[in-house]
C-alpha atoms as a PDB file:
ATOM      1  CA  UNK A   1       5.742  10.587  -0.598  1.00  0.00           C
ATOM      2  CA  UNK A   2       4.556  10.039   3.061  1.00  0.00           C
ATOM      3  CA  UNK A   3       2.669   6.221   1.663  1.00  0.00           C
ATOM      4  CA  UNK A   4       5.977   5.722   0.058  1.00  0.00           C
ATOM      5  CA  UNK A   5       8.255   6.382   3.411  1.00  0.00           C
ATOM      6  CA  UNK A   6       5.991   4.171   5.213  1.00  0.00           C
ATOM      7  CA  UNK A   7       6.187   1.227   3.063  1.00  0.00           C
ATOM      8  CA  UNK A   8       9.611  -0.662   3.668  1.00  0.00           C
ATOM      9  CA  UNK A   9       9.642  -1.800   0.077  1.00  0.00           C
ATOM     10  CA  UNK A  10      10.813   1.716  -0.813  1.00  0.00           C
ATOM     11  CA  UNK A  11      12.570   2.574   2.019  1.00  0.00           C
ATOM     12  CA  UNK A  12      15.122  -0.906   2.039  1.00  0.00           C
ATOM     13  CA  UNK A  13      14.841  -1.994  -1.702  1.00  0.00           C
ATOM     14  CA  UNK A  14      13.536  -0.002  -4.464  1.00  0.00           C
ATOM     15  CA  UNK A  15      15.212   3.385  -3.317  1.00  0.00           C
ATOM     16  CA  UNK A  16      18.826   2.019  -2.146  1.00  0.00           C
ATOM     17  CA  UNK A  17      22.074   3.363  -3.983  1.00  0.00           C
ATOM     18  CA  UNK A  18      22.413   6.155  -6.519  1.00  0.00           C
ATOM     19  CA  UNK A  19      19.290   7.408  -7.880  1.00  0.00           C
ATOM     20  CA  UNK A  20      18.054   9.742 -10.569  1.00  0.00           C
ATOM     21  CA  UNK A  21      14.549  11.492 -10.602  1.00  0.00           C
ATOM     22  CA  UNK A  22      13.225  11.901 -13.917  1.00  0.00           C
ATOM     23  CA  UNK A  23      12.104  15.179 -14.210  1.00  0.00           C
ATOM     24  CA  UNK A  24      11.619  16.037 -10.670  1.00  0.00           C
ATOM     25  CA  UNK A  25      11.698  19.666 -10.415  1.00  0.00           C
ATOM     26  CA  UNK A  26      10.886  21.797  -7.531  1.00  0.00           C
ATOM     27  CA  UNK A  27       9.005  18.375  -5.385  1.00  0.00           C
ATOM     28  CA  UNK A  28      11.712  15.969  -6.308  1.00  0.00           C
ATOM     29  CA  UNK A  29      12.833  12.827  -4.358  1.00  0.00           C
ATOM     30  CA  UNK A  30      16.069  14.695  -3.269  1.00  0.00           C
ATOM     31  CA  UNK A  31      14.272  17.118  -0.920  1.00  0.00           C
ATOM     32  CA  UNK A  32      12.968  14.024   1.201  1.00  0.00           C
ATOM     33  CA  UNK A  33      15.697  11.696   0.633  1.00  0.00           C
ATOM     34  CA  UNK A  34      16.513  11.549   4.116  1.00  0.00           C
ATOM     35  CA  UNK A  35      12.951   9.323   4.726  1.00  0.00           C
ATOM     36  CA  UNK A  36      14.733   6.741   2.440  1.00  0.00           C
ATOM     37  CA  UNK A  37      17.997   5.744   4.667  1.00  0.00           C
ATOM     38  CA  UNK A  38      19.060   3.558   1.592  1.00  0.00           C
ATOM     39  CA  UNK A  39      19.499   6.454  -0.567  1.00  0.00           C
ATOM     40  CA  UNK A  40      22.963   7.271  -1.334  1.00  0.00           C
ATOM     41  CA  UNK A  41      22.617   9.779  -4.010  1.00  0.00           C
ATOM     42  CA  UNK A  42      19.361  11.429  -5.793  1.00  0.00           C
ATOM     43  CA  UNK A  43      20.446  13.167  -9.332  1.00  0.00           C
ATOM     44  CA  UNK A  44      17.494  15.653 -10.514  1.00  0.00           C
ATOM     45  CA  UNK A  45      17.806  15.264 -14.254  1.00  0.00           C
ATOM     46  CA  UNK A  46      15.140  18.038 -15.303  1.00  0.00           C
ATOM     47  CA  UNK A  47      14.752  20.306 -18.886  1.00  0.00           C
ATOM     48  CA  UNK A  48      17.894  22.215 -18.176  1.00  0.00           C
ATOM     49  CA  UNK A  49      19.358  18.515 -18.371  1.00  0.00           C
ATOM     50  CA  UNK A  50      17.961  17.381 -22.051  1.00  0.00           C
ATOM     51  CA  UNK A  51      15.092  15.723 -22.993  1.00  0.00           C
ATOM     52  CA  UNK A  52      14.054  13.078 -19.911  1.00  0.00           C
ATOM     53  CA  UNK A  53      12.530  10.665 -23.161  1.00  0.00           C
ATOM     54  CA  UNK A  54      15.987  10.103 -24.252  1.00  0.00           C
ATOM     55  CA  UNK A  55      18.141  10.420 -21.222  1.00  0.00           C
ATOM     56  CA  UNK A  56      20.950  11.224 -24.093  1.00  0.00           C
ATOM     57  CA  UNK A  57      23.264  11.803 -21.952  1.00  0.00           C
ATOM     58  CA  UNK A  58      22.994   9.328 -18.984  1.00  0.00           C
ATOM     59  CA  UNK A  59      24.858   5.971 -19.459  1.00  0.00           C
ATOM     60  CA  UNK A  60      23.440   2.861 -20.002  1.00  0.00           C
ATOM     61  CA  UNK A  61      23.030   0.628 -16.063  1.00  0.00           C
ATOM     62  CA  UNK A  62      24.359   4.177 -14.721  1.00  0.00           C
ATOM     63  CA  UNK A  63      21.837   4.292 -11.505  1.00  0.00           C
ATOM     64  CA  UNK A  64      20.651   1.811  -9.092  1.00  0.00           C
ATOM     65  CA  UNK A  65      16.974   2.802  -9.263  1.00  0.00           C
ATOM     66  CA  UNK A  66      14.882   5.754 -11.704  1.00  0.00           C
ATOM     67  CA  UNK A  67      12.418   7.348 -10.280  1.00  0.00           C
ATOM     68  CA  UNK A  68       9.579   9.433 -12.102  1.00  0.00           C
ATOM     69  CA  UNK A  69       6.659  11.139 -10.569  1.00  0.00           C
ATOM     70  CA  UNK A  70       4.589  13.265 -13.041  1.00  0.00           C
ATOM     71  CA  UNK A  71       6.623  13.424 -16.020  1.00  0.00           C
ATOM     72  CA  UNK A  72       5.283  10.802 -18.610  1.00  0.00           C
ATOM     73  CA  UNK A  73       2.326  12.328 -19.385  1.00  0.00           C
ATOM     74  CA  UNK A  74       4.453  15.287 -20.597  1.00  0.00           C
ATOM     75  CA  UNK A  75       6.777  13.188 -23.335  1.00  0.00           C
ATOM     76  CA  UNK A  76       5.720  13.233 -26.844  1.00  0.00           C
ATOM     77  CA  UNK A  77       6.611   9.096 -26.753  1.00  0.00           C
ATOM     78  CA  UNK A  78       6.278   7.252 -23.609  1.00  0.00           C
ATOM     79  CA  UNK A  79       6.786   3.970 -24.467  1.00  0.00           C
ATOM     80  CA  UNK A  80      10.267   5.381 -26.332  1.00  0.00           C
ATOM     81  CA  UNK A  81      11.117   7.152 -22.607  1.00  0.00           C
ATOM     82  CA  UNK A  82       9.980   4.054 -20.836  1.00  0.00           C
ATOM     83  CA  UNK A  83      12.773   2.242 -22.718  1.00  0.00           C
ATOM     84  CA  UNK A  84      15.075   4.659 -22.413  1.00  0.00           C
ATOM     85  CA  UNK A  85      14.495   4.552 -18.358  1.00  0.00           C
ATOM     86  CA  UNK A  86      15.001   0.973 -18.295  1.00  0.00           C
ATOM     87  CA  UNK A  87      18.331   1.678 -19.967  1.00  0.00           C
ATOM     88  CA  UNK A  88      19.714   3.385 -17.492  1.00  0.00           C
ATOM     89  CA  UNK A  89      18.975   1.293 -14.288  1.00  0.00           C
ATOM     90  CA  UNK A  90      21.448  -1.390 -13.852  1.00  0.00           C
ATOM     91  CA  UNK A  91      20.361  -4.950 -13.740  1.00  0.00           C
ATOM     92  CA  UNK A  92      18.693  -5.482 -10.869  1.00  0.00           C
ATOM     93  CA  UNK A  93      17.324  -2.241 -10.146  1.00  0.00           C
ATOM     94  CA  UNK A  94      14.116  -0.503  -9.710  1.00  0.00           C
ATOM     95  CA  UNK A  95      11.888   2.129 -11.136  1.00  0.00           C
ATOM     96  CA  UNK A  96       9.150   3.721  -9.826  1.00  0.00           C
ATOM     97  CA  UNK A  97       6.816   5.435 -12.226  1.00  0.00           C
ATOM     98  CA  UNK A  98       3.506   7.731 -11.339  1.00  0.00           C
ATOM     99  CA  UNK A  99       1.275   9.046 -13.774  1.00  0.00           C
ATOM    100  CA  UNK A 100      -2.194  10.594 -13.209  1.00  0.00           C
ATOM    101  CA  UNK A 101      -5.070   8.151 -13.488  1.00  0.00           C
ATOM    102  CA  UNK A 102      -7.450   9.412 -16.171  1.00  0.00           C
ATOM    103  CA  UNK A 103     -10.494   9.160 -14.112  1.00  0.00           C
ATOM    104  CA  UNK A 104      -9.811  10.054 -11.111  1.00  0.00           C
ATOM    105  CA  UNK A 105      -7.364  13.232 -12.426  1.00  0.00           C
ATOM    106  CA  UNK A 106      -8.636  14.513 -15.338  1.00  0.00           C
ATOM    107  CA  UNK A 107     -12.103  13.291 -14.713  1.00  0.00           C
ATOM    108  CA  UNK A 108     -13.178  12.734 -18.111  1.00  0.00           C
ATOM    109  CA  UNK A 109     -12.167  15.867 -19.834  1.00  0.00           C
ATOM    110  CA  UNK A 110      -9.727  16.448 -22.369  1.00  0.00           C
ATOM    111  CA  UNK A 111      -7.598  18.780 -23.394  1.00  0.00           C
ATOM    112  CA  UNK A 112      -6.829  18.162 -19.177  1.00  0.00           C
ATOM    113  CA  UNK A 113      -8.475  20.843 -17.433  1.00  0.00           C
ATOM    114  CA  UNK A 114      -5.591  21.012 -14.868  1.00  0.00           C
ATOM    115  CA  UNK A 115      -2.441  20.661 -17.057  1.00  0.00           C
ATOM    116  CA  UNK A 116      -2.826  21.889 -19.927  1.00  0.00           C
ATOM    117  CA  UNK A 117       1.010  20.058 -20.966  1.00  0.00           C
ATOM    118  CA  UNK A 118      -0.428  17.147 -20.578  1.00  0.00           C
ATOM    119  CA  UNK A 119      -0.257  15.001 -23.553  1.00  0.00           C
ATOM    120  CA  UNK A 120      -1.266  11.430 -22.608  1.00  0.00           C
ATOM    121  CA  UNK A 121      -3.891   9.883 -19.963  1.00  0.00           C
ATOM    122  CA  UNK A 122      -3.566   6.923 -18.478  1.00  0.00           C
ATOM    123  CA  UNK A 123      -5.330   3.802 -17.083  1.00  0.00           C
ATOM    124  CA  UNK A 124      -3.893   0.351 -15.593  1.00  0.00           C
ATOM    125  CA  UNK A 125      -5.343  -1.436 -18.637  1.00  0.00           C
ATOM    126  CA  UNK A 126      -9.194  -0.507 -20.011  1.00  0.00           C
ATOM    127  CA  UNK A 127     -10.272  -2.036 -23.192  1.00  0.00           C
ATOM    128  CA  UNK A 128     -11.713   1.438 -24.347  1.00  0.00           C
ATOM    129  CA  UNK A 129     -11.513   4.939 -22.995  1.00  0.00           C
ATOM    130  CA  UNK A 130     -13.201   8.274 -22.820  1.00  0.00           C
ATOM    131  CA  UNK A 131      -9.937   9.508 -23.760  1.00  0.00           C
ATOM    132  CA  UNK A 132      -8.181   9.695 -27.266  1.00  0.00           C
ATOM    133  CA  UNK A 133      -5.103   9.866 -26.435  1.00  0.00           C
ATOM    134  CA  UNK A 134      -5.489   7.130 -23.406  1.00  0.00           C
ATOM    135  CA  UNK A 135      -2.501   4.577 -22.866  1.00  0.00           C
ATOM    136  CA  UNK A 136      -2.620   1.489 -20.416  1.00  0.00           C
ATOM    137  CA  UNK A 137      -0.209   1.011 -18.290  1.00  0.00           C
ATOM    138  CA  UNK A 138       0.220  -3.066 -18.952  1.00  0.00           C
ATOM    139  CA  UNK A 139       0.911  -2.110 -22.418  1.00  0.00           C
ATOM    140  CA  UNK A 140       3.629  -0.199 -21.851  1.00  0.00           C
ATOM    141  CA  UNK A 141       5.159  -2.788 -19.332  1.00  0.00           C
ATOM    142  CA  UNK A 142       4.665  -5.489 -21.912  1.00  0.00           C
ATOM    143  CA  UNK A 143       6.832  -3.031 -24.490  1.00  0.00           C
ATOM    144  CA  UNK A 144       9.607  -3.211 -21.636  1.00  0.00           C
ATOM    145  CA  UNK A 145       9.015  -7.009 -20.653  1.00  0.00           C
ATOM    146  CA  UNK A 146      12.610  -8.118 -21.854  1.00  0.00           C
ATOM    147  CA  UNK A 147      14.153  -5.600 -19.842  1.00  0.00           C
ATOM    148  CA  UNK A 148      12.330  -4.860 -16.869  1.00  0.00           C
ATOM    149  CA  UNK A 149      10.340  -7.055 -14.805  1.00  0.00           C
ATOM    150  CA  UNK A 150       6.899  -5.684 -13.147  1.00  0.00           C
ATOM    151  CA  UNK A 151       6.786  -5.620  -9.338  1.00  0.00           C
ATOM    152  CA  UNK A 152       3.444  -3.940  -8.724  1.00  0.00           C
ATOM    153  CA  UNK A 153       1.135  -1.656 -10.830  1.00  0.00           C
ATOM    154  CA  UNK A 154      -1.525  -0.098  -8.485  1.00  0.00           C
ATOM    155  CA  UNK A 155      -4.029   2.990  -8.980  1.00  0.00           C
ATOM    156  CA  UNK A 156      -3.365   5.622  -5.901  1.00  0.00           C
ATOM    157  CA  UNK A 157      -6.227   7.105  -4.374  1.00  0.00           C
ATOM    158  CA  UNK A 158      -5.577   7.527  -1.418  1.00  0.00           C
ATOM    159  CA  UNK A 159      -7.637  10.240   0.345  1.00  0.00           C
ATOM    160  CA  UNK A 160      -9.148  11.206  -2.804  1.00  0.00           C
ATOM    161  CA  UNK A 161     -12.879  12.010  -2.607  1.00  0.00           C
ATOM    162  CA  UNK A 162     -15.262  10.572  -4.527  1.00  0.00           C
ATOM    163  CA  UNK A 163     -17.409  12.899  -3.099  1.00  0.00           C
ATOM    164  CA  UNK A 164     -15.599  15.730  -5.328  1.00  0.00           C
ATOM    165  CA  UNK A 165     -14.935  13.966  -8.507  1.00  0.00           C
ATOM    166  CA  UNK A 166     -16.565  16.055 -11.417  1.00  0.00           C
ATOM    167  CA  UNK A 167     -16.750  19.576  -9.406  1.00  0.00           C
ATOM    168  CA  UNK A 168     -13.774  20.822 -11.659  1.00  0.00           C
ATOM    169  CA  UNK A 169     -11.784  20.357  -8.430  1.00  0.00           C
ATOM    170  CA  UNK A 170      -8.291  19.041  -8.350  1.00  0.00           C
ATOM    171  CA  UNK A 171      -7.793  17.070  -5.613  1.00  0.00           C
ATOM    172  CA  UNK A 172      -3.837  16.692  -5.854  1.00  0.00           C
ATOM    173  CA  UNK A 173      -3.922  20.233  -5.090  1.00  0.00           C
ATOM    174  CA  UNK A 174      -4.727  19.681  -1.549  1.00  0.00           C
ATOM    175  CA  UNK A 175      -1.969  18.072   0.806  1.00  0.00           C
ATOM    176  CA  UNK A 176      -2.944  14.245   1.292  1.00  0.00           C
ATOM    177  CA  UNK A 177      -4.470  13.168  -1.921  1.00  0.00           C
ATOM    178  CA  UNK A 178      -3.510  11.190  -4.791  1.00  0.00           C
ATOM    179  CA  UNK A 179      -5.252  10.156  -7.942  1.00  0.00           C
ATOM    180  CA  UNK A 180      -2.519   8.461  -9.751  1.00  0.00           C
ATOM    181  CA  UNK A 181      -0.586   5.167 -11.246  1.00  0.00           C
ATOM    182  CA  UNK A 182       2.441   3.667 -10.053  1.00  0.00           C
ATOM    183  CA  UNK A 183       4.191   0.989 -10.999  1.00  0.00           C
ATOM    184  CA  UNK A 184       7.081  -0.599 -10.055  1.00  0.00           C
ATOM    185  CA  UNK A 185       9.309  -2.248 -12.119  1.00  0.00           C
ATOM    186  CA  UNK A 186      13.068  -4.418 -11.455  1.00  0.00           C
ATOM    187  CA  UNK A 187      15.477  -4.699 -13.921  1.00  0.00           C
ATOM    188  CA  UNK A 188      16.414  -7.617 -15.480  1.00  0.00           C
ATOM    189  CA  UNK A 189      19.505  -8.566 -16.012  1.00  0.00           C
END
């Protein structure tokens, strides 16, 4: 969250207004909202909610920016909940989506040896994967492309450690690093 608070694209455009956090749970976006002056409002929609593929009951253009850190991997459709996230940012708005990178988080092993919920891996966009139940990123943008426009799709690594990779050591445990995928989409309208 610190990369995020130092980066004036979240802090003065894509986290401005009434929010929701998809799934946020005990490290959601409302328990640093005040590194985001733009923030208004951050709803937690988590399990006790409904399902955060569906977003059921949320209306349609009901929040000026989704944001989702961890929780795709975990939905039995994510392309369906992708949609369904689009939905309910209103035109012009922005969503911010992180899921673990398959290589640098699960480090070529499946069933995930950290989370065992996991149900998905992802990459940006490989042409074949170690993984069997591996999903690029593009593709998923390109199933939201008349909706939502992309602003930026980048791996995170920061502070991560090569050096570590394949010790059956996860690195997100520890406080600075990251090996994830974010990307940043606006909503068209």
């Amino acid at each position: 969250m610190l990369r995020r608070a130092h980066d004036a694209r979240f802090a003065t455009r894509y986290f401005r207004g009434n929010g929701i956090d998809v799934g946020g749970g005990y490290d959601s976006l409302a328990l640093c909202q005040e590194l985001f002056p733009a923030i208004t409002r951050v709803f937690v929609y988590d399990r006790e909610h409904g399902d955060a593929q569906v977003l059921a009951n949320v209306p349609d253009g009901g929040f000026d920016f989704l944001y989702s850190s961890h929780c795709l991997e975990h939905l039995h459709d994510p392309a369906e909940a992708l949609a369904n996230w689009v939905r309910v940012v209103r035109p012009g708005g922005h969503l911010v989506v992180a899921v673990p990178d398959e290589d640098l988080y699960e480090q070529g092993h499946w069933p995930s040896a950290f989370n065992p919920d996991h149900r998905w891996t992802f990459t940006l966009c490989k042409t074949r994967s170690w993984s069997p139940v591996s999903l690029n990123l593009l593709d998923l943008v390109r199933g939201v492309a008349d909706r939502a426009m992309p602003l930026s799709l980048a791996r995170m690594d920061h502070c991560y450690r090569t050096a570590l990779q394949g010790r059956g050591f996860d690195q997100t445990r520890t406080p600075m690093a990251e090996a994830a995928l974010e990307m940043v989409l606006q909503r068209l309208g």
